[in-house]
C-alpha atoms as a PDB file:
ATOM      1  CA  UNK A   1       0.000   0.000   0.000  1.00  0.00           C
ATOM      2  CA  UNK A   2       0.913   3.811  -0.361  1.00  0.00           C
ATOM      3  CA  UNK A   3       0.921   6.997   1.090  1.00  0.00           C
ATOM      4  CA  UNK A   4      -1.340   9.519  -0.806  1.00  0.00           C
ATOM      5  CA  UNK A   5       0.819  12.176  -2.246  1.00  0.00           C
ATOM      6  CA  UNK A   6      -0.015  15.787  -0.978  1.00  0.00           C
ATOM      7  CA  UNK A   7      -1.797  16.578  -4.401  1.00  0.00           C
ATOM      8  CA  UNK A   8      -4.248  13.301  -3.962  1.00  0.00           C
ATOM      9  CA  UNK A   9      -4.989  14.967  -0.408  1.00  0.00           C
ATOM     10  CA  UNK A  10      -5.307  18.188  -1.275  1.00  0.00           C
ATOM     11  CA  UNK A  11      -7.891  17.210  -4.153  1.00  0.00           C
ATOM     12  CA  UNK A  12     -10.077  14.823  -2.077  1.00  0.00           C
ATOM     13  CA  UNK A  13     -10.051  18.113   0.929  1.00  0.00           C
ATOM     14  CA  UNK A  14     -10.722  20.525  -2.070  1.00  0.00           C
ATOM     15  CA  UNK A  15     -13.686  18.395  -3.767  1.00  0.00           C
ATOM     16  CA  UNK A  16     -15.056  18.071  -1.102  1.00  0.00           C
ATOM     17  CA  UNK A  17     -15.412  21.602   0.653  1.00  0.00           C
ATOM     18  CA  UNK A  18     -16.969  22.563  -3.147  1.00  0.00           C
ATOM     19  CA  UNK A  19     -19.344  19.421  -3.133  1.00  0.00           C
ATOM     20  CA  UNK A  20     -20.431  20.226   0.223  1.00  0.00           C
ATOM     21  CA  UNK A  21     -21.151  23.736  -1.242  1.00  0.00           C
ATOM     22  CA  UNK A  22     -23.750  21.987  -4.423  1.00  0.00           C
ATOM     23  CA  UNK A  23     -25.202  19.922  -1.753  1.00  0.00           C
ATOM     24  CA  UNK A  24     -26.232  22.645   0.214  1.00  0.00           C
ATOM     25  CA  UNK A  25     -27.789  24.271  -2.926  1.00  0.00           C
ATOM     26  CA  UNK A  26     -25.269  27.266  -2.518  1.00  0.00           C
ATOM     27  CA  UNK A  27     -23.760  26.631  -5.766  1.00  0.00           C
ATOM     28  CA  UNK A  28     -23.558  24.596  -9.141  1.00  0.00           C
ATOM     29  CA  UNK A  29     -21.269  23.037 -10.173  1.00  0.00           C
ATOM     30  CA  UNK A  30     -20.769  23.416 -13.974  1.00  0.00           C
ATOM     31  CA  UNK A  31     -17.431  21.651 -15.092  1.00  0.00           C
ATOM     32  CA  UNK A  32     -14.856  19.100 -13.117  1.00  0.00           C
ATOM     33  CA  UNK A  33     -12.034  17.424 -14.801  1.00  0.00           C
ATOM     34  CA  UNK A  34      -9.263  14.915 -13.218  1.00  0.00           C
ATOM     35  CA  UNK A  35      -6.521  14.825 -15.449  1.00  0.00           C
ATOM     36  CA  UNK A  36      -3.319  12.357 -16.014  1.00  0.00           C
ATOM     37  CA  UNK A  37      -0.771  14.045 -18.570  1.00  0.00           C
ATOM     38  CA  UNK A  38       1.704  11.602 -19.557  1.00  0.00           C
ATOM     39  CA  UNK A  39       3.837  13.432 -21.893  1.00  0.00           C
ATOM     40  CA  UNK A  40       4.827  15.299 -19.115  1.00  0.00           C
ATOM     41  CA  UNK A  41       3.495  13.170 -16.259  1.00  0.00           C
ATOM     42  CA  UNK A  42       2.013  16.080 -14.326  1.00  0.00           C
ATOM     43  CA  UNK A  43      -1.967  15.935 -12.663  1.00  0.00           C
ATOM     44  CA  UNK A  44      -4.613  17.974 -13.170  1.00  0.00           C
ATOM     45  CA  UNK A  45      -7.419  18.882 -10.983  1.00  0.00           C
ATOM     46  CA  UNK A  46     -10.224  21.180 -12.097  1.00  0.00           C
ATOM     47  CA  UNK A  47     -13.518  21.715 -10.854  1.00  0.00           C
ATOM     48  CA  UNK A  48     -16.103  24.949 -11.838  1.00  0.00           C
ATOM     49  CA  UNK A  49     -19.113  26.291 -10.337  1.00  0.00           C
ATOM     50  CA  UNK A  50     -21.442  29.110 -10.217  1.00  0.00           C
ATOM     51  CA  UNK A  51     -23.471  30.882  -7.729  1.00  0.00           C
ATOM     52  CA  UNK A  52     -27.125  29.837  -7.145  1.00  0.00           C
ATOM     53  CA  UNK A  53     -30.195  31.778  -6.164  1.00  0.00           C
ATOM     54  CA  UNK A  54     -30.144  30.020  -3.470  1.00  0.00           C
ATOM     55  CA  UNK A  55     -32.886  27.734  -4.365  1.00  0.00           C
ATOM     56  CA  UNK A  56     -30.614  25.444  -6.254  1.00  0.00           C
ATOM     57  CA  UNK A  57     -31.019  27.619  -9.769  1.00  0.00           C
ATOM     58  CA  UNK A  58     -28.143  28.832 -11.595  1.00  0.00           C
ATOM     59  CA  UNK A  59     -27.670  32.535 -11.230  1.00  0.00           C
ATOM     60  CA  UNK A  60     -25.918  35.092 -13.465  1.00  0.00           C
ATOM     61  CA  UNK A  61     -23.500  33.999 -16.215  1.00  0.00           C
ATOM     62  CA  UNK A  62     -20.029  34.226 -13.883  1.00  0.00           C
ATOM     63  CA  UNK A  63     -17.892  30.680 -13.116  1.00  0.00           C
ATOM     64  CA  UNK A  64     -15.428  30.692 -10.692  1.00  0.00           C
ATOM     65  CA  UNK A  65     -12.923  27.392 -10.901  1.00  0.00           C
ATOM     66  CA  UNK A  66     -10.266  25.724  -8.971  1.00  0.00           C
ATOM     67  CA  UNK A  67      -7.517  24.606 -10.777  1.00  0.00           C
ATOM     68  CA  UNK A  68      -4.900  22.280  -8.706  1.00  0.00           C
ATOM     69  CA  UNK A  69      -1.991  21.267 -10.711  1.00  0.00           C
ATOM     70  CA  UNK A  70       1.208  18.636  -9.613  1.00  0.00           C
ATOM     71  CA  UNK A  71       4.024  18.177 -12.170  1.00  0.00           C
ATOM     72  CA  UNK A  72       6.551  15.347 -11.953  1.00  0.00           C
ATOM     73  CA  UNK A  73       8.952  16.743 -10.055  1.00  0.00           C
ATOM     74  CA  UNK A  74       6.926  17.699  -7.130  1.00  0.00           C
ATOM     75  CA  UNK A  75       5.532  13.960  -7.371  1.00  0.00           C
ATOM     76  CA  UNK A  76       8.556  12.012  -7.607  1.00  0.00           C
ATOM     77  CA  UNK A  77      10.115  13.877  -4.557  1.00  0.00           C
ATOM     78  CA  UNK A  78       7.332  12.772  -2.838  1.00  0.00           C
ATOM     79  CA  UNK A  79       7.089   9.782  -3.996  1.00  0.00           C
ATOM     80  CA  UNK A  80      10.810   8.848  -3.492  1.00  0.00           C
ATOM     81  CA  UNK A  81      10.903  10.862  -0.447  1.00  0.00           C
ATOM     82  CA  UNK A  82      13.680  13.399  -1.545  1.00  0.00           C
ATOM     83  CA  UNK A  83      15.571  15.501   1.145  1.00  0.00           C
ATOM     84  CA  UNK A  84      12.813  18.112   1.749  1.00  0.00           C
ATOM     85  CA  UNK A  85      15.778  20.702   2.645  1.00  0.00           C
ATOM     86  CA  UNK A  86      17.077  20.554  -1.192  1.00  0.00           C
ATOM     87  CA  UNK A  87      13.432  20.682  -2.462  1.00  0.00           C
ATOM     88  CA  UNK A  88      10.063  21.264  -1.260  1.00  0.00           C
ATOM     89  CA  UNK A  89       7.299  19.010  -2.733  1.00  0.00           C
ATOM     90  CA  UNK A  90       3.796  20.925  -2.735  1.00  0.00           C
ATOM     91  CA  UNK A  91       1.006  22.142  -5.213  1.00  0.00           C
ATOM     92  CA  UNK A  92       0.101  25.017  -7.593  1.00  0.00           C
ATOM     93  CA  UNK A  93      -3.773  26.292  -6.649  1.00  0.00           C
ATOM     94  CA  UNK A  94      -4.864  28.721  -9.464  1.00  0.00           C
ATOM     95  CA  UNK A  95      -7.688  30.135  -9.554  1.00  0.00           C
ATOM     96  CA  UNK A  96     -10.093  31.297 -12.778  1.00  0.00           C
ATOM     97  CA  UNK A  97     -13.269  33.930 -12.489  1.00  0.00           C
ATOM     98  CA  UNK A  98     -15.163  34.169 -16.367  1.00  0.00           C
ATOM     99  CA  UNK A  99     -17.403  36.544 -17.064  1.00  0.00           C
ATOM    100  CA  UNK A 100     -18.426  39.086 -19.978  1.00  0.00           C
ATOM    101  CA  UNK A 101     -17.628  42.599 -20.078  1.00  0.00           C
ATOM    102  CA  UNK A 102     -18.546  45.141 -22.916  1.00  0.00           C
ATOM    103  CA  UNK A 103     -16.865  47.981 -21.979  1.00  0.00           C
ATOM    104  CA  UNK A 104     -12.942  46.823 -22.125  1.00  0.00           C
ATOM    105  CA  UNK A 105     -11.044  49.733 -20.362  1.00  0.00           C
ATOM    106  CA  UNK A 106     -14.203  50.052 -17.838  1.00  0.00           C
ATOM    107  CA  UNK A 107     -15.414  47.311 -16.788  1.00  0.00           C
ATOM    108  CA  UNK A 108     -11.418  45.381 -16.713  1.00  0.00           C
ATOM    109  CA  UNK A 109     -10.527  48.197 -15.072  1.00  0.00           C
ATOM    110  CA  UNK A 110     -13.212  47.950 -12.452  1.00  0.00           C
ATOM    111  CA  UNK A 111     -13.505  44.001 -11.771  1.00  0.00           C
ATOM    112  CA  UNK A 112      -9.218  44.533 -11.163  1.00  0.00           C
ATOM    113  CA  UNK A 113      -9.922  46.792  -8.271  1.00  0.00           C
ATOM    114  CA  UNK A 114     -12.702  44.654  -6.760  1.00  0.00           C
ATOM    115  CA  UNK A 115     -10.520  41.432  -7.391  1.00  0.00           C
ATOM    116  CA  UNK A 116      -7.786  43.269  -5.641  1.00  0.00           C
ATOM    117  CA  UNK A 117      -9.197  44.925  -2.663  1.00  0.00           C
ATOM    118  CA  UNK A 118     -10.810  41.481  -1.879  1.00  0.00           C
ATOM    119  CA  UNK A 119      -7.714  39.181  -2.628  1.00  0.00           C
ATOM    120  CA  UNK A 120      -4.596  42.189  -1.791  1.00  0.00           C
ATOM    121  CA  UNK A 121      -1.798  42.442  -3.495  1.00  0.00           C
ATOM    122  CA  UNK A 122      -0.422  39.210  -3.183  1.00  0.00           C
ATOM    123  CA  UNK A 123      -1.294  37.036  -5.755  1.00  0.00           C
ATOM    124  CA  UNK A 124      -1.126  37.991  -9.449  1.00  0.00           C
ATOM    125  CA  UNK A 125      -4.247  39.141 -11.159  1.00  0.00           C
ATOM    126  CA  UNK A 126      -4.376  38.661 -15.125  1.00  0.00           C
ATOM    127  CA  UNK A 127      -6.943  39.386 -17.231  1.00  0.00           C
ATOM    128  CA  UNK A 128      -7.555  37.799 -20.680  1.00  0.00           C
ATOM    129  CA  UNK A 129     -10.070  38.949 -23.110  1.00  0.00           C
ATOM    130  CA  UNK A 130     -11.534  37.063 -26.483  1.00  0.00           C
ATOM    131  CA  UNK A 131     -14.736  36.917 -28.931  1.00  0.00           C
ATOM    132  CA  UNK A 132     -16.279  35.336 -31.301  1.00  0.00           C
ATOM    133  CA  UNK A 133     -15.933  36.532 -34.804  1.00  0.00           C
ATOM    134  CA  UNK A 134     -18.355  36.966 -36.835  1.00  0.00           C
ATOM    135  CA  UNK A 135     -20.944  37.304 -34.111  1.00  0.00           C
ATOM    136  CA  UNK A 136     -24.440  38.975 -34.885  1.00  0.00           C
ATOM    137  CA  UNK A 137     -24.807  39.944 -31.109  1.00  0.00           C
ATOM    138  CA  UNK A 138     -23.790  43.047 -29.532  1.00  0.00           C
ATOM    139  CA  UNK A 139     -19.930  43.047 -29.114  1.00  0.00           C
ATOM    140  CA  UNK A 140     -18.834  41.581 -26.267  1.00  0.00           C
ATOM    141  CA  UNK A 141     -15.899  39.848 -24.378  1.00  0.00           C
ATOM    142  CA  UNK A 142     -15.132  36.875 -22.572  1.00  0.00           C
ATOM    143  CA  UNK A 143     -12.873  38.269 -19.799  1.00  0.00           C
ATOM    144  CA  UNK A 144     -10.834  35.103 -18.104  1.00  0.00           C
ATOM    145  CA  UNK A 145      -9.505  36.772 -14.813  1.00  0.00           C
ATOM    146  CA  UNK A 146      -6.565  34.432 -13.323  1.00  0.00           C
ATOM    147  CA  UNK A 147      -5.881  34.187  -9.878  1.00  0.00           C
ATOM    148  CA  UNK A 148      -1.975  33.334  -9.131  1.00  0.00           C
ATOM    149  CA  UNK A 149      -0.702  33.087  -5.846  1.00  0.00           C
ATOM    150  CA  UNK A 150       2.845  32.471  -7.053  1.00  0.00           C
ATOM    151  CA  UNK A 151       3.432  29.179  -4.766  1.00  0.00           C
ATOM    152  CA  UNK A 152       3.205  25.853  -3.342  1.00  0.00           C
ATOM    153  CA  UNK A 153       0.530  24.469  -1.175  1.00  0.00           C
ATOM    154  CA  UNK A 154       0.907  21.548   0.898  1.00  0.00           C
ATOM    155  CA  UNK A 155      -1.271  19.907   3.661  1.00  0.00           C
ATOM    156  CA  UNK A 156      -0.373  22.972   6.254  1.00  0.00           C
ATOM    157  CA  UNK A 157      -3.105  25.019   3.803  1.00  0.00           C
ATOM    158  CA  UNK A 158      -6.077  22.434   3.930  1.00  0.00           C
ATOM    159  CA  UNK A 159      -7.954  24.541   6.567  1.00  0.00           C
ATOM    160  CA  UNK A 160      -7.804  27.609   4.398  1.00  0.00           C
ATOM    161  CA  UNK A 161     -10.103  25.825   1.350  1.00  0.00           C
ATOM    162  CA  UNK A 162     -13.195  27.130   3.282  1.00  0.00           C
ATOM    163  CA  UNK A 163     -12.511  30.350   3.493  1.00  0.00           C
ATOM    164  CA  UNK A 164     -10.825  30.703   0.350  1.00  0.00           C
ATOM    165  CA  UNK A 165     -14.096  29.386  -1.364  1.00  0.00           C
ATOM    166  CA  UNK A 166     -15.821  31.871   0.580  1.00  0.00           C
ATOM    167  CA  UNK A 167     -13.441  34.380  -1.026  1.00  0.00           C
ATOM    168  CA  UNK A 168     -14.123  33.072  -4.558  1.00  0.00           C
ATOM    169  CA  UNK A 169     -18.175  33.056  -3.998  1.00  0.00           C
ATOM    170  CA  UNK A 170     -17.834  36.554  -2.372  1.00  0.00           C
ATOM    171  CA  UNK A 171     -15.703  37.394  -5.683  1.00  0.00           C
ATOM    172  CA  UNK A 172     -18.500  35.580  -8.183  1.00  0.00           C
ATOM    173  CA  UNK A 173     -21.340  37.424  -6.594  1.00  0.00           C
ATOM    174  CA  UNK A 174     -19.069  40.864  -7.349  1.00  0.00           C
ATOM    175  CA  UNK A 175     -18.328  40.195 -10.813  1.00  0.00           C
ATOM    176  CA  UNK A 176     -22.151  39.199 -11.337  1.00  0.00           C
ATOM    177  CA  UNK A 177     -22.582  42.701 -10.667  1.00  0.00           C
ATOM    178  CA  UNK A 178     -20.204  44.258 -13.259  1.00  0.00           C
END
């Protein structure tokens, strides 16, 4: 038998806090992907969600996701229990807001400065734009706001999935208002 790496227990912690979330009818969850990449023999965790109305219907058009990602290095020093002094073994957690915006220099400029007083200046906020062409609507823009904290995680950051989905739903419900 085997330990579970820090990315298998971070997953089954994260899953869960969001699935607790859909159960309680405070949100949907819209998308959730477990990936193996061999080429580069990395892992891929991804689950989406929305807000609800509270009585289990979607509301607005914003997603928020969590996106948990391991590559091979960080497994195989787990794995073959490397010296954690040379290298510490851990987790990326990014996170991902969509939404649509039709004023560009407006309404980016706006969701950066709510993203940023509620997150601080810690983690890297980036905002990417695109549309479809040739579209008969009114222009506008999918706006794919990434969340970067710039680090590992390990198992000393499970408690902090509840508030930081709090964070996140707190962040949805703003950008449903843009």
């Amino acid at each position: 038998m085997f330990d579970p790496t820090i990315y298998e227990n971070l997953k089954v912690v994260m899953e869960g806090a969001v699935y607790d979330l859909d159960l309680s009818g405070e949100i949907n969850i819209v998308e959730r992907s477990d990936l193996i990449d061999l080429a580069t023999m990395s892992r891929t965790y991804r689950i989406g969600f929305r807000e609800t109305k509270g009585n289990g219907e979607s509301k607005g058009q914003a997603l928020a996701f969590l996106q948990l990602h391991a590559d091979m290095e960080d497994l195989a020093a787990e794995i073959l229990e490397q010296d954690r002094a040379s290298f510490s073994a851990g987790c990326r957690l990014t996170l991902f807001f969509e939404t649509i915006v039709r004023d560009i220099s407006a309404d980016c400029r706006r969701i950066n400065e709510m993203l940023t007083a509620a997150w601080g200046d810690r983690p890297v906020i980036l905002q990417s734009l695109s549309f479809d062409y040739p579209s008969e609507k009114e222009q506008c823009y999918r706006n794919r706001i990434t969340i970067d904290f710039g680090r590992k995680i390990d198992e000393r950051q499970i408690g902090d999935f509840p508030r930081l989905l709090e964070f996140m739903r707190q962040s949805l419900q703003s950008l449903e208002l843009t």
